[in-house]
Every structure is written in C-alpha cells, then in structure tokens.
PDB file of N, CA and C in Angstrom:
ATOM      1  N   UNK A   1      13.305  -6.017  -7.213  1.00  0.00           N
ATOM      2  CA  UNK A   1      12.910  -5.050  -8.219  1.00  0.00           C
ATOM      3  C   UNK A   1      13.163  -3.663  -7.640  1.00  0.00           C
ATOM      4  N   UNK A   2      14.050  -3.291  -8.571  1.00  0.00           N
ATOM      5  CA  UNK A   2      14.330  -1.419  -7.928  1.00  0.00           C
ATOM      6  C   UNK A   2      13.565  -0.644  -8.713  1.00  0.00           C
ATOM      7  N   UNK A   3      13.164   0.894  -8.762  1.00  0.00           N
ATOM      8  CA  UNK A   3      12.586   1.954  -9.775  1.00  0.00           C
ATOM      9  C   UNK A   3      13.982   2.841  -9.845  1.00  0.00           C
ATOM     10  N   UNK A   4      13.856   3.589  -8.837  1.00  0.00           N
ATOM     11  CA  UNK A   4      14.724   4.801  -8.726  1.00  0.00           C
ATOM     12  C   UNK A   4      16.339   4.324  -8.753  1.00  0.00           C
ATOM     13  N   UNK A   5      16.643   2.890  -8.410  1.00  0.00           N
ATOM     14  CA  UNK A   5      17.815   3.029  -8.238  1.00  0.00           C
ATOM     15  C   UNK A   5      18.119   1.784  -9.598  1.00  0.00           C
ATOM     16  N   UNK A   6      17.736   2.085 -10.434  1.00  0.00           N
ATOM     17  CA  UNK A   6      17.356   0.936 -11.936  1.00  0.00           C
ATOM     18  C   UNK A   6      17.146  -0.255 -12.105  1.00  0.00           C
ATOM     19  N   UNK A   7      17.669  -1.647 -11.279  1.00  0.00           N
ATOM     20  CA  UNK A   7      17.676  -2.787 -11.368  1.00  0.00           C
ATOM     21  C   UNK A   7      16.048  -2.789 -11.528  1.00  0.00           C
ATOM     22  N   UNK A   8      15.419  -3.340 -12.894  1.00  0.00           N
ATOM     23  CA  UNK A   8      13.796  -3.638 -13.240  1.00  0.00           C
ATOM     24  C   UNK A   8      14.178  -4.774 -13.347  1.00  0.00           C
ATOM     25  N   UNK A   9      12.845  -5.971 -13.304  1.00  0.00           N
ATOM     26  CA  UNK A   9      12.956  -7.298 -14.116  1.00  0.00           C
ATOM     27  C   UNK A   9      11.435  -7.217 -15.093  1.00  0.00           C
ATOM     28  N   UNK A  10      11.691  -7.344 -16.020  1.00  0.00           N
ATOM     29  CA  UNK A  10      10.739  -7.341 -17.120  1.00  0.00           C
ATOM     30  C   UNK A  10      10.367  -9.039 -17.129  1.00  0.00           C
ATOM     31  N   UNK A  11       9.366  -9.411 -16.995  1.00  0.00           N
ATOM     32  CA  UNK A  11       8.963 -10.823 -17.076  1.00  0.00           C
ATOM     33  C   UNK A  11       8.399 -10.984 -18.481  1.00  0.00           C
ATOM     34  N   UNK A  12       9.322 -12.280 -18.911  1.00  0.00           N
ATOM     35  CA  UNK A  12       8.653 -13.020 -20.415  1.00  0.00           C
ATOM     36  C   UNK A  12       7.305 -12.618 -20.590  1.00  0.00           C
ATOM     37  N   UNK A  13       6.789 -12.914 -22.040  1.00  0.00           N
ATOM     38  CA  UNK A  13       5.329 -13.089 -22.516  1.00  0.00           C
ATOM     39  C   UNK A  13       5.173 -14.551 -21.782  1.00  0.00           C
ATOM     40  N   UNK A  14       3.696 -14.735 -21.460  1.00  0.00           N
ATOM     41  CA  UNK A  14       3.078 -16.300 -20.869  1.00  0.00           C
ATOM     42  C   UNK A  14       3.221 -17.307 -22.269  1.00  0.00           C
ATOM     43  N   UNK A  15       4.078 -18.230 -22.267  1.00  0.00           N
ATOM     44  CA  UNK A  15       3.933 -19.228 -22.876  1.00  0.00           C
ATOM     45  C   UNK A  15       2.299 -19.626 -23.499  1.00  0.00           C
ATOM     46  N   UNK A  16       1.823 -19.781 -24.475  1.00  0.00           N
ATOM     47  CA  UNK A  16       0.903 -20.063 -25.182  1.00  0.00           C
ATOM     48  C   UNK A  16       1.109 -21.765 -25.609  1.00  0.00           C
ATOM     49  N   UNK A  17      -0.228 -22.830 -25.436  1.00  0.00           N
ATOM     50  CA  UNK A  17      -0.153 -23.709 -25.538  1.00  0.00           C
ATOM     51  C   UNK A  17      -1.901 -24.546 -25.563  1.00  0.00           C
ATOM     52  N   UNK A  18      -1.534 -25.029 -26.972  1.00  0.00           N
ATOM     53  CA  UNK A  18      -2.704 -25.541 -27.089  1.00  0.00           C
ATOM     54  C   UNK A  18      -3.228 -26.948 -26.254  1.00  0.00           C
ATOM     55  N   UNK A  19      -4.714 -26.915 -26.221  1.00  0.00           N
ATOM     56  CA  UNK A  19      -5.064 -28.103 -25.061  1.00  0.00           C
ATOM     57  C   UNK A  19      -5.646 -29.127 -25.977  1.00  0.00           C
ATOM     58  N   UNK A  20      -5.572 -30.241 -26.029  1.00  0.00           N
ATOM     59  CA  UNK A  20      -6.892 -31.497 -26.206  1.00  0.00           C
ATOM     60  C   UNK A  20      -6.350 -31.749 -27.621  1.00  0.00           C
ATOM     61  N   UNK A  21      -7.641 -31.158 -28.180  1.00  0.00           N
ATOM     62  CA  UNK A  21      -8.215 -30.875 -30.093  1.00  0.00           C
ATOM     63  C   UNK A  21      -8.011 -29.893 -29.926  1.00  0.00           C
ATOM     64  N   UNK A  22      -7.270 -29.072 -29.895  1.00  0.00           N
ATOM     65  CA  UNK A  22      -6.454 -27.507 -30.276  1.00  0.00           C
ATOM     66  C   UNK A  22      -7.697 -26.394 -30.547  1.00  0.00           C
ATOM     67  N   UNK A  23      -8.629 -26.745 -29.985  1.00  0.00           N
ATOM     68  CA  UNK A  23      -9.789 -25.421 -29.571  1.00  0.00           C
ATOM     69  C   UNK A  23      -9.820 -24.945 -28.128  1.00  0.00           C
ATOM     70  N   UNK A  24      -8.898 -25.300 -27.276  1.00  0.00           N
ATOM     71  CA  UNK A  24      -8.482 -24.777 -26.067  1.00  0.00           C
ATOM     72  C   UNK A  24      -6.927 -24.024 -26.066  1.00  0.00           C
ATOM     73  N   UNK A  25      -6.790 -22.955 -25.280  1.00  0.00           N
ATOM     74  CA  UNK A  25      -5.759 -22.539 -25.121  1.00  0.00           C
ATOM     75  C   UNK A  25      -5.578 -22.524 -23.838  1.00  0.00           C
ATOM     76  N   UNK A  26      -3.862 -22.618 -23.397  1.00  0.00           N
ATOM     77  CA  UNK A  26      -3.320 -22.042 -22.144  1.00  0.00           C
ATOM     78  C   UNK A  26      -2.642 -21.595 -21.815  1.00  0.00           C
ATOM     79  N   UNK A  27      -2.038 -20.901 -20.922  1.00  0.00           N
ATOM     80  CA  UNK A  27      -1.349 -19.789 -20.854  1.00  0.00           C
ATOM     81  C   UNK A  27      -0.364 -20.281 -19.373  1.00  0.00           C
ATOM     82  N   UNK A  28       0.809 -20.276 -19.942  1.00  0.00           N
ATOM     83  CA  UNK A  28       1.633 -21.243 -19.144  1.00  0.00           C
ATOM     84  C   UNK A  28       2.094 -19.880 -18.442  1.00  0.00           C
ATOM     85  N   UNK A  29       2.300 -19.842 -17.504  1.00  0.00           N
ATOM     86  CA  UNK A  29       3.003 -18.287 -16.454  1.00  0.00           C
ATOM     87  C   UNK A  29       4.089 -18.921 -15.656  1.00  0.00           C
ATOM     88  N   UNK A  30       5.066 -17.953 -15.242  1.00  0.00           N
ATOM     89  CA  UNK A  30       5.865 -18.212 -14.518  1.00  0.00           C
ATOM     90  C   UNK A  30       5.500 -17.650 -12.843  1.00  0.00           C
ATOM     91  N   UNK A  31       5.963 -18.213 -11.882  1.00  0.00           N
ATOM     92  CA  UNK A  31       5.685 -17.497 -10.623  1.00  0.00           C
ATOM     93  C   UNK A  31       7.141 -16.564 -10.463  1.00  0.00           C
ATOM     94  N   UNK A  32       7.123 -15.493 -10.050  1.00  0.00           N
ATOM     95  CA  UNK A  32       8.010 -14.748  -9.862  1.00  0.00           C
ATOM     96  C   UNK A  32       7.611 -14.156  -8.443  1.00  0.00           C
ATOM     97  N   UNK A  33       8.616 -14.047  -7.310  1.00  0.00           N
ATOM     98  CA  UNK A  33       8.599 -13.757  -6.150  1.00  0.00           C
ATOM     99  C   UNK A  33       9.464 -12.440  -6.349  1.00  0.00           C
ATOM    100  N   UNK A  34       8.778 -10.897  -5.660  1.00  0.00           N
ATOM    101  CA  UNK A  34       9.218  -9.720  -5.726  1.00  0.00           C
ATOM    102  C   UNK A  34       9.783  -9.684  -4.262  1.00  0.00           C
ATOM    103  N   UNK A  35      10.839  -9.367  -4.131  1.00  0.00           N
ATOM    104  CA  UNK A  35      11.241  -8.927  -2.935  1.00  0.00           C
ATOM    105  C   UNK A  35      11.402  -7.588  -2.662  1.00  0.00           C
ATOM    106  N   UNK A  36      11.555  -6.805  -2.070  1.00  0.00           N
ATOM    107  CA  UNK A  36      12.183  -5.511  -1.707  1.00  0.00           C
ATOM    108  C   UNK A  36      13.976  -5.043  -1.420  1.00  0.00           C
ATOM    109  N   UNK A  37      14.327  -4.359  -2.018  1.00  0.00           N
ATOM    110  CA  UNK A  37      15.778  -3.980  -1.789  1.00  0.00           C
ATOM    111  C   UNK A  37      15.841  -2.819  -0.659  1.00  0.00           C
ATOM    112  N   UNK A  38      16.222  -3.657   0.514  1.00  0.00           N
ATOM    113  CA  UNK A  38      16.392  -2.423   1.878  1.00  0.00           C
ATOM    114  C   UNK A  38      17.567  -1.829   1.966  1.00  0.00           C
ATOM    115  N   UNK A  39      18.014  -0.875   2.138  1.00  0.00           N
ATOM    116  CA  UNK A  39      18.754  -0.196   2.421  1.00  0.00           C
ATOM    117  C   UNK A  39      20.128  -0.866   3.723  1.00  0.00           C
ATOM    118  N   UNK A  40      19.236  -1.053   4.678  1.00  0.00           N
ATOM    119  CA  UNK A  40      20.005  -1.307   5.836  1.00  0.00           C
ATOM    120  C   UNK A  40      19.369  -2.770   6.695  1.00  0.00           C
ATOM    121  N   UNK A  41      20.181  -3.040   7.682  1.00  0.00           N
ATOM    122  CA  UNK A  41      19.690  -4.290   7.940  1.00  0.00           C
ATOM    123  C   UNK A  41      18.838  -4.097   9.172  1.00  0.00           C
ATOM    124  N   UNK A  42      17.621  -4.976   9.683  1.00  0.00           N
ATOM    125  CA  UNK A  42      17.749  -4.511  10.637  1.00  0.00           C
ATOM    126  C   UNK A  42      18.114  -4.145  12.118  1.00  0.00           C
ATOM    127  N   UNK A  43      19.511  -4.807  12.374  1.00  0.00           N
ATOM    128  CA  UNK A  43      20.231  -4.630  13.376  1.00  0.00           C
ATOM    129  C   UNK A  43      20.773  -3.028  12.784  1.00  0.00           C
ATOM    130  N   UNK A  44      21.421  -2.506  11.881  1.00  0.00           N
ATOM    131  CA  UNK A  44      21.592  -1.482  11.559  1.00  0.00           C
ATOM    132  C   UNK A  44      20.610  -0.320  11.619  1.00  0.00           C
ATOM    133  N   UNK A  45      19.062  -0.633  11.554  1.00  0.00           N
ATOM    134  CA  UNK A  45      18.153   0.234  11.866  1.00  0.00           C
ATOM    135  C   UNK A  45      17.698   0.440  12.872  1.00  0.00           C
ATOM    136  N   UNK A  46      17.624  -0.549  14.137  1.00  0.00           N
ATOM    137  CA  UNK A  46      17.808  -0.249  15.390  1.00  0.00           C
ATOM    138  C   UNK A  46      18.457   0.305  16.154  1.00  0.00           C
ATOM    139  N   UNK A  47      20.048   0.155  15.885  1.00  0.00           N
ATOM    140  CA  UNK A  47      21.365   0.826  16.437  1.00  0.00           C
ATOM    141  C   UNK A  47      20.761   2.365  16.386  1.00  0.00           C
ATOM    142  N   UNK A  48      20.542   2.804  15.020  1.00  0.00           N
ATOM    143  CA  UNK A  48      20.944   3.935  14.375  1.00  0.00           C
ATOM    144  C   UNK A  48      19.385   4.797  15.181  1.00  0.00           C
ATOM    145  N   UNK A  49      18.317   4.353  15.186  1.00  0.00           N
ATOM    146  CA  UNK A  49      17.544   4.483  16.074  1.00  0.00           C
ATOM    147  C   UNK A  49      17.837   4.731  17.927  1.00  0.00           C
ATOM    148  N   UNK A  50      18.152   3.546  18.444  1.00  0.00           N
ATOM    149  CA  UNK A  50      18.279   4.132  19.661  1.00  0.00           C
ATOM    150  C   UNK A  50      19.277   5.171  19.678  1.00  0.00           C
ATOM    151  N   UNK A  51      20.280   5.538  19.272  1.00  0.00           N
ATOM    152  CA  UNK A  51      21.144   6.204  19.394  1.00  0.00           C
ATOM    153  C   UNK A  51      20.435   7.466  18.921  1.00  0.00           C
ATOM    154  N   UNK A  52      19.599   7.645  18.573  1.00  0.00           N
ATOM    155  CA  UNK A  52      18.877   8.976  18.150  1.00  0.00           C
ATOM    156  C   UNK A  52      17.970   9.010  19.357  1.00  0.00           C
ATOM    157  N   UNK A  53      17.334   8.125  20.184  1.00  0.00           N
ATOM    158  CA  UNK A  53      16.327   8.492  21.427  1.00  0.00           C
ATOM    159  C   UNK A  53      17.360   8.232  22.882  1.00  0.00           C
ATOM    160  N   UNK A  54      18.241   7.601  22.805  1.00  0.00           N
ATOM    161  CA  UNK A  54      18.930   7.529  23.911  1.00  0.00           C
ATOM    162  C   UNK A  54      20.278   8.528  23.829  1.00  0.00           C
ATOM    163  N   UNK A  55      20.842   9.433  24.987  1.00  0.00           N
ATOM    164  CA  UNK A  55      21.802  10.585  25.168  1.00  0.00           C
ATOM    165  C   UNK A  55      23.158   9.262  25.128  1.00  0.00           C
ATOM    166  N   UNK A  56      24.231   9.556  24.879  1.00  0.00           N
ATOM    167  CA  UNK A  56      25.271   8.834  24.856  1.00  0.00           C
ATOM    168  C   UNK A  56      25.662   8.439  26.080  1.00  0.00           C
ATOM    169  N   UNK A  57      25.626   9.438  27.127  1.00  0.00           N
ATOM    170  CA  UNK A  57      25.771   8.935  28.238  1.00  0.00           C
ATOM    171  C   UNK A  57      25.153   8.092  29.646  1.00  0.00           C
ATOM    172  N   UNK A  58      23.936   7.734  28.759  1.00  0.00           N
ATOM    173  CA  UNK A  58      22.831   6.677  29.292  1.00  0.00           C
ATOM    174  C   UNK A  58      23.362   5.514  28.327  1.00  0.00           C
ATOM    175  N   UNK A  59      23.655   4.856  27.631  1.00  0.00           N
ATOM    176  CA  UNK A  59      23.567   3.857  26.730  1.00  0.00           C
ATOM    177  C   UNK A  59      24.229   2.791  27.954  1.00  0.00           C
ATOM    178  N   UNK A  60      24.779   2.893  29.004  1.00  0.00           N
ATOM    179  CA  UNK A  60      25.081   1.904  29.438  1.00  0.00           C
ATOM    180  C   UNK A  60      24.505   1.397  30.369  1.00  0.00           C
ATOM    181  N   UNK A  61      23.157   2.008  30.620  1.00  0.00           N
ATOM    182  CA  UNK A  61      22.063   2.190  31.808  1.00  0.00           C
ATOM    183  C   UNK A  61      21.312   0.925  30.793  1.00  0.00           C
ATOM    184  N   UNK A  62      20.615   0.717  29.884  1.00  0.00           N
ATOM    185  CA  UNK A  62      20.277  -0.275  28.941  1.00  0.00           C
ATOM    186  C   UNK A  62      20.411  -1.317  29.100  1.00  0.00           C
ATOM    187  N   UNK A  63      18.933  -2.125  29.214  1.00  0.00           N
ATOM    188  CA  UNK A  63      19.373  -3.436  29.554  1.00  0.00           C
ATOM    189  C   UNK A  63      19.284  -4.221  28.121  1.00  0.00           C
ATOM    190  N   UNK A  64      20.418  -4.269  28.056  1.00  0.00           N
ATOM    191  CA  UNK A  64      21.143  -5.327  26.928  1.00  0.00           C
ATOM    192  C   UNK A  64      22.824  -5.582  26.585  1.00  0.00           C
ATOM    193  N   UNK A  65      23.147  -6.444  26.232  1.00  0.00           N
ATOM    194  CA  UNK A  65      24.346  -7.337  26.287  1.00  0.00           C
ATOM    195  C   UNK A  65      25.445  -6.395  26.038  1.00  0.00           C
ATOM    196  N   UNK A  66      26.165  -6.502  26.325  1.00  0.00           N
ATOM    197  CA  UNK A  66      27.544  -5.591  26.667  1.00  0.00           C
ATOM    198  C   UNK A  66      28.042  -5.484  24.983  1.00  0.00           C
ATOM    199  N   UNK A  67      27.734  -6.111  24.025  1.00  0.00           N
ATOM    200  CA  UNK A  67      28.450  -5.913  22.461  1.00  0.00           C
ATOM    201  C   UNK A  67      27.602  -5.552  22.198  1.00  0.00           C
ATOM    202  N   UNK A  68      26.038  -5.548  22.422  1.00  0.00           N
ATOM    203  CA  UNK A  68      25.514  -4.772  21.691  1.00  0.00           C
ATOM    204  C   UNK A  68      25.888  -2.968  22.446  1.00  0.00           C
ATOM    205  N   UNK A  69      25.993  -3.115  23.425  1.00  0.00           N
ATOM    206  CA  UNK A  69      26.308  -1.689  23.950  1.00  0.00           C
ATOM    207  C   UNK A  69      27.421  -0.903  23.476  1.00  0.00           C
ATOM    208  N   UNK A  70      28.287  -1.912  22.943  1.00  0.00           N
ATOM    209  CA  UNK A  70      29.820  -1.761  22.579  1.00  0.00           C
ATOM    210  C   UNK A  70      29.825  -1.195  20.967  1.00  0.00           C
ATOM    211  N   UNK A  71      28.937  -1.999  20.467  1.00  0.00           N
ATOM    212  CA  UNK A  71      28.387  -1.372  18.976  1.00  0.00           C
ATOM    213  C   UNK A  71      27.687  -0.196  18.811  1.00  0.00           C
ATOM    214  N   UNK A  72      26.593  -0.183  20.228  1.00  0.00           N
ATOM    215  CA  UNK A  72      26.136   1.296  20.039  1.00  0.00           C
ATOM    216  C   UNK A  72      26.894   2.419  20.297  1.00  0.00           C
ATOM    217  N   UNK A  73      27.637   2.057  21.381  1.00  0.00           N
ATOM    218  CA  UNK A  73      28.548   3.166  21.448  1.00  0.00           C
ATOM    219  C   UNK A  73      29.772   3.889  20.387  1.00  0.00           C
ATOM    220  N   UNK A  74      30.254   2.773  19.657  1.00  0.00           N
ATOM    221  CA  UNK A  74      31.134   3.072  18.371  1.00  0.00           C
ATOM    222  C   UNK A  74      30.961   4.159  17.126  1.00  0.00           C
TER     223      UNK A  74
END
C-alpha cells in the first residue's frame, strides 16, 4: 500500500451471510496482509551508509570480504 506515491488497495465490503434460522448474521472478511514499499534494499542501505561514516581511503582497513569492499568502493 503506497499514499504519496499512489498505488492504494481499497478492500471489498465484508460479505454478509445469514446463520441457522436467518436471525443471525455474519460477516465474512477477508485477511489482507499490508506490506511496506521500501525504497532500497537493505544491502543498498548499508553500502550507502558506511560510505557516509567511513573516508574512502580507510574502506580497505574493514573487516569484511573483499566484494563487499569492491562494491563499496565503486
């Protein structure tokens, strides 16, 4: 479900349905699971992060795997 960027989902009316001897009602619902639409992933929000607290010419002082170093550096 987006606001600002338009994608809404408007959910049906609840199904209406009588019970027994039709002096009960029920109200049939759907489950709908909302997710969030992120922007970036988060390997993309980390990168973009250290590279804002770490100087370029430390990134290889970092202990972590040589592609990820290779990506940060790019």
């Amino acid at each position: 479900m987006l606001l600002n960027f338009t994608k809404i989902y408007f959910p049906v009316a609840p199904e209406i349905r009588q019970i027994d001897d039709g002096n009960q009602i029920a109200y049939v619902r759907t489950e709908v699971v909302i997710t969030p639409n992120v922007p970036y992933t988060l390997q993309e929000y980390c990168i973009d992060l250290v590279k804002k607290i770490v100087l370029p010419q430390n990134i290889h002082q970092l202990h972590l795997p040589q592609t990820i170093i290779r990506e940060i550096s790019a």
